[in-house]
Protein backbone atom coordinates (compact mmCIF):
# COMPACT_ATOMS: atom_id res chain seq x y z
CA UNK A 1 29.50 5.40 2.36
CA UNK A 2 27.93 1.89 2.61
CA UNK A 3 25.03 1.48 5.24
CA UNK A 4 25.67 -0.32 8.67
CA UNK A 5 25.30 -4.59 7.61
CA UNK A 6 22.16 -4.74 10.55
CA UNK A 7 19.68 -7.26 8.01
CA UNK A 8 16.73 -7.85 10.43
CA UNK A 9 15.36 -4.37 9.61
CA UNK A 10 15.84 -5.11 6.04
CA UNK A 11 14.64 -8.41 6.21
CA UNK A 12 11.62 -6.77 8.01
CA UNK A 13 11.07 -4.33 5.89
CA UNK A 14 11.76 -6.45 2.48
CA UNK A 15 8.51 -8.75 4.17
CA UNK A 16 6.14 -6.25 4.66
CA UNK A 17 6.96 -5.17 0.87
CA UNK A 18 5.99 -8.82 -0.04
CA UNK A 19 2.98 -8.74 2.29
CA UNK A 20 1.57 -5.22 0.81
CA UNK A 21 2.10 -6.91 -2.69
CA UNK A 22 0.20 -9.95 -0.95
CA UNK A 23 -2.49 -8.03 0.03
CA UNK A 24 -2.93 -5.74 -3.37
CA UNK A 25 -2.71 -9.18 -5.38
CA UNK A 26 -6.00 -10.88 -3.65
CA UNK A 27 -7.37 -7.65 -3.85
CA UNK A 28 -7.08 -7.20 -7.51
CA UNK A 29 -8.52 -10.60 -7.64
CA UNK A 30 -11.51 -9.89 -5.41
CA UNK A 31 -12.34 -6.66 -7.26
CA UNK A 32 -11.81 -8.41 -11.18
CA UNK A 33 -14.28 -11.11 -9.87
CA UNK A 34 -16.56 -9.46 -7.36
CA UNK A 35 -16.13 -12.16 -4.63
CA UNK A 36 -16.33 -10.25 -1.23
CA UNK A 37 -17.34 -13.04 0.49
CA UNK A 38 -17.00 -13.19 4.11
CA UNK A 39 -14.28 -15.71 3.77
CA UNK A 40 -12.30 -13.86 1.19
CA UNK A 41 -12.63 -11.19 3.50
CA UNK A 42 -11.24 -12.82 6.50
CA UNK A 43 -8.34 -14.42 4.43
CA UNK A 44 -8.11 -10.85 3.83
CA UNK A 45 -7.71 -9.55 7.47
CA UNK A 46 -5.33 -12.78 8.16
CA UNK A 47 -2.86 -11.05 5.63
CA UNK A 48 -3.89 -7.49 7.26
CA UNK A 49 -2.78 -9.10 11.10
CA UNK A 50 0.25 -10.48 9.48
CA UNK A 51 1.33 -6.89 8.37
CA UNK A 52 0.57 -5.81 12.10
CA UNK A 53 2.68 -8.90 13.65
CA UNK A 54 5.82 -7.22 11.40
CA UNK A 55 5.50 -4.05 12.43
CA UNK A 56 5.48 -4.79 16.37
CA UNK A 57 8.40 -7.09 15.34
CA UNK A 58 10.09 -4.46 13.83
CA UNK A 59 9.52 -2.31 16.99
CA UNK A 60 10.56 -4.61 19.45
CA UNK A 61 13.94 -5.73 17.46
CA UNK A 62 14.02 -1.51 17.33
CA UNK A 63 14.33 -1.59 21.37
CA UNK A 64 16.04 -4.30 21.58
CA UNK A 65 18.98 -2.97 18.75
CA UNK A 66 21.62 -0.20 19.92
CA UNK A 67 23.09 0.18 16.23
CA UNK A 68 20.42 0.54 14.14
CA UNK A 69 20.94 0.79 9.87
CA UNK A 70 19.65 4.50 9.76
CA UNK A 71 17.92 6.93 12.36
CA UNK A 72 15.62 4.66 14.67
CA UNK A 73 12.55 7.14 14.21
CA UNK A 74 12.83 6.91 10.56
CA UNK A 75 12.65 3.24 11.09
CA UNK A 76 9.37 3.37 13.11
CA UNK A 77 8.36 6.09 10.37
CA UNK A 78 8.49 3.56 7.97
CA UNK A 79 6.92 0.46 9.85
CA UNK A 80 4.01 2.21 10.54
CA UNK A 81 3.50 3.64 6.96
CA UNK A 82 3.68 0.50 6.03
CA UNK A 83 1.22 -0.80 7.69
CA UNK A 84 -1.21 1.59 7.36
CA UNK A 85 -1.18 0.70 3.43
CA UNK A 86 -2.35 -3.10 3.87
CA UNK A 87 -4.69 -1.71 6.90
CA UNK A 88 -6.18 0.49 3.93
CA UNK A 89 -6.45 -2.24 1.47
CA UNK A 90 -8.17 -4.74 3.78
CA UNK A 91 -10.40 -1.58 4.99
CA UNK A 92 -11.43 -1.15 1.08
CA UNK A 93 -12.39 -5.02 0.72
CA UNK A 94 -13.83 -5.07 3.66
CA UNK A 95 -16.60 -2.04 2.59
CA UNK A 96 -17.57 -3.94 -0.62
CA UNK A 97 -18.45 -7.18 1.32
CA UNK A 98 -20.45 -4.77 3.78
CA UNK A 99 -21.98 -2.91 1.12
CA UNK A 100 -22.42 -5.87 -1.04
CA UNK A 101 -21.05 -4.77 -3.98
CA UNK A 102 -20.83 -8.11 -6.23
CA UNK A 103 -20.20 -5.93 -9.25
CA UNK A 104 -17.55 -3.82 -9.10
CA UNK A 105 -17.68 -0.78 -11.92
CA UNK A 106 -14.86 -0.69 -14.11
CA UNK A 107 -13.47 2.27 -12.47
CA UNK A 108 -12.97 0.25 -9.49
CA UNK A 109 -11.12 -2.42 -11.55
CA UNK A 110 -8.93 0.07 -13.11
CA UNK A 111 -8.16 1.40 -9.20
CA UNK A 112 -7.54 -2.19 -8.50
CA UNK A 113 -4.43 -2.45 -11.32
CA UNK A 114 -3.29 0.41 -10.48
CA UNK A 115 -2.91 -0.64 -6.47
CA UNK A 116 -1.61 -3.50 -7.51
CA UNK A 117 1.37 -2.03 -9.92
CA UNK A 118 1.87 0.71 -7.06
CA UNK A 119 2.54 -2.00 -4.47
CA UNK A 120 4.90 -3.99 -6.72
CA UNK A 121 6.93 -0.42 -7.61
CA UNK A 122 7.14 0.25 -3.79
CA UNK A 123 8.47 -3.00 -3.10
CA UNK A 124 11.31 -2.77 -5.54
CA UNK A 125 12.28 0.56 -3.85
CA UNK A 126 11.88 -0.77 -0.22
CA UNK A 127 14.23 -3.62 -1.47
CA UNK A 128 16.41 -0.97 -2.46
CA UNK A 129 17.13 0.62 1.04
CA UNK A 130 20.04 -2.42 1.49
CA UNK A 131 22.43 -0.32 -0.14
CA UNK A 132 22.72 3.42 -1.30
CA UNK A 133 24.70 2.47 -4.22
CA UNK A 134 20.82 1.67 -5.37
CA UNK A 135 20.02 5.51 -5.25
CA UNK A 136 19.16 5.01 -9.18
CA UNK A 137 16.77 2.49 -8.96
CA UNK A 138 15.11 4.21 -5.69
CA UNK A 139 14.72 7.26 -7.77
CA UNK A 140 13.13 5.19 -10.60
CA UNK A 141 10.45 3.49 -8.32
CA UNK A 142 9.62 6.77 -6.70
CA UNK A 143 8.84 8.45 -9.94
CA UNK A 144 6.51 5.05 -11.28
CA UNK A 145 4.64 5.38 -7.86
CA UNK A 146 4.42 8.72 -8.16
CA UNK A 147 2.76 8.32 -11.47
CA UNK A 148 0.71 5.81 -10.45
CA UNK A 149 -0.39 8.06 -8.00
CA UNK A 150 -1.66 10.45 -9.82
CA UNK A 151 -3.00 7.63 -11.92
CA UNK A 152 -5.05 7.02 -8.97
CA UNK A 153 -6.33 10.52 -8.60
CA UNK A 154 -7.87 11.02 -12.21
CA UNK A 155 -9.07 7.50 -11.79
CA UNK A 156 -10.86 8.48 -8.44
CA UNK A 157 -12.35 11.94 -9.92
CA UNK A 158 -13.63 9.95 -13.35
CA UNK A 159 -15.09 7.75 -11.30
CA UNK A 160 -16.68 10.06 -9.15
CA UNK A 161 -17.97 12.69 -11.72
CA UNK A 162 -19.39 9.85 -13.90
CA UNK A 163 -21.28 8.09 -10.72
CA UNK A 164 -23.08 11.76 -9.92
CA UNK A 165 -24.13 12.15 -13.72
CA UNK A 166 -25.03 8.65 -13.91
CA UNK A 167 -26.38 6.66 -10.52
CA UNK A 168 -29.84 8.00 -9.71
CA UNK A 169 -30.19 6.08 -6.03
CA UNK A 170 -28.39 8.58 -3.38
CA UNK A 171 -27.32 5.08 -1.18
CA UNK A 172 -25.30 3.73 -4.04
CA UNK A 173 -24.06 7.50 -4.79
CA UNK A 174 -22.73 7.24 -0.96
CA UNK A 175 -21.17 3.91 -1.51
CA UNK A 176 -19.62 4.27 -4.25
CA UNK A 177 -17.80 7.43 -3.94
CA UNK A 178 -16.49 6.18 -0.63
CA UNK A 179 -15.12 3.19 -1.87
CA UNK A 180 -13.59 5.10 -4.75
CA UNK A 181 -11.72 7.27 -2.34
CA UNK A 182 -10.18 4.83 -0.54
CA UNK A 183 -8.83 3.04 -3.33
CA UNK A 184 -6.96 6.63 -3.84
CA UNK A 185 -6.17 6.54 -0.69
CA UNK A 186 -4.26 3.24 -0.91
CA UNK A 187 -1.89 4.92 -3.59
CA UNK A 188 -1.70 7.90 -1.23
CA UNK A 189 -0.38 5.65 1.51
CA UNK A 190 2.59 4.01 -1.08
CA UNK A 191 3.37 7.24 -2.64
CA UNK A 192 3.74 8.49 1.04
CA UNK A 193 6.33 5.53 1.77
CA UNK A 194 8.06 5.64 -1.17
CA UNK A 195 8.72 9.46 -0.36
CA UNK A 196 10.13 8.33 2.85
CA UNK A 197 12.79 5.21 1.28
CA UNK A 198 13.67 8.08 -0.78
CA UNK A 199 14.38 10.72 2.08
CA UNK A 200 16.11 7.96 4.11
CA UNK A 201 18.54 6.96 1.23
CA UNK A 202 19.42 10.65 0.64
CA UNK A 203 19.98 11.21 4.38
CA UNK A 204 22.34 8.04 4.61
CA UNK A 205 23.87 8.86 1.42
């Protein structure tokens, strides 16, 4: 069974993969260097507001399509996942140029490679939802974000049990344990999405 040929959803989604990878690249970069600067933060929420322009695109060519490529609230589903993941990424930068961090630990630099490997597996499995004859490589980019997931999670708990053995001002305790959770979150958010190519591909299948 081959999946109806509609490409603008593909097309759609196969952008906001490239935008999420965007988005996880510059944030790598900030995070390596330290530069949350006001204007790498608003070059930041440029690429956020592009991700929010797809997804409204994506839901207008939704009402305005009769045949869609698989069910139309999966479609939605999916959008908005995505969307939430660079709307998590930009929220992260964003707290380290209000909180003016300029030196990011190295747990946060770790949290930053692995966002930025989880957004390139996720990619390659949103690229994947073209054809279910791809069910292989789905499955192989769902168990890499998966691991990178939990990558995330003993990253995030490291983190956090070294900065309350270690950081004596209770500010910088707040801080950083918030920004450490929402770079876990940001793998949440992919690991989420990649669950759902998967379920859509099995569905279709």
């Amino acid at each position: 069974m081959f999946l109806p040929k509609e490409v603008k959803f593909f097309d759609l989604f196969d952008k906001q993969g490239e935008n999420i990878v965007r988005a996880a690249e510059f944030y790598k970069k900030l995070v390596d260097s330290g530069d949350f600067t006001p204007e790498n933060i608003r070059e930041m929420h440029e690429i956020e507001h592009y991700g929010d322009e797809l997804t409204h695109t994506t839901i207008n060519t939704l009402n305005e399509t009769f045949i869609t490529p698989f069910d139309r609230e999966d479609i939605l589903a999916l959008a908005n996942r995505l969307d939430d993941i660079v709307d998590s990424i930009y929220l992260l930068a964003n707290r380290f140029c209000m909180y003016k961090i300029h030196k990011p630990t190295e747990y946060s630099k770790k949290m930053g490679n692995t966002i930025s490997q989880t957004s390139k597996a996720l990619q390659k499995a949103l690229a994947s939802l073209r054809s279910n004859k791809n069910m292989k490589e789905t499955l192989i980019q769902c168990v890499e974000i998966n691991r990178l997931e939990n990558e995330g999670d003993v990253l995030r708990d490291e983190a956090i049990t070294y900065l309350f053995e270690n950081e004596k001002d209770p500010i910088m305790i707040l801080k950083q344990k918030e920004l450490y959770e929402l770079g876990e979150t940001v793998t949440d958010f992919c690991e989420y999405a990649a669950n759902m190519v998967e379920s859509i591909l099995v569905k279709n299948n």
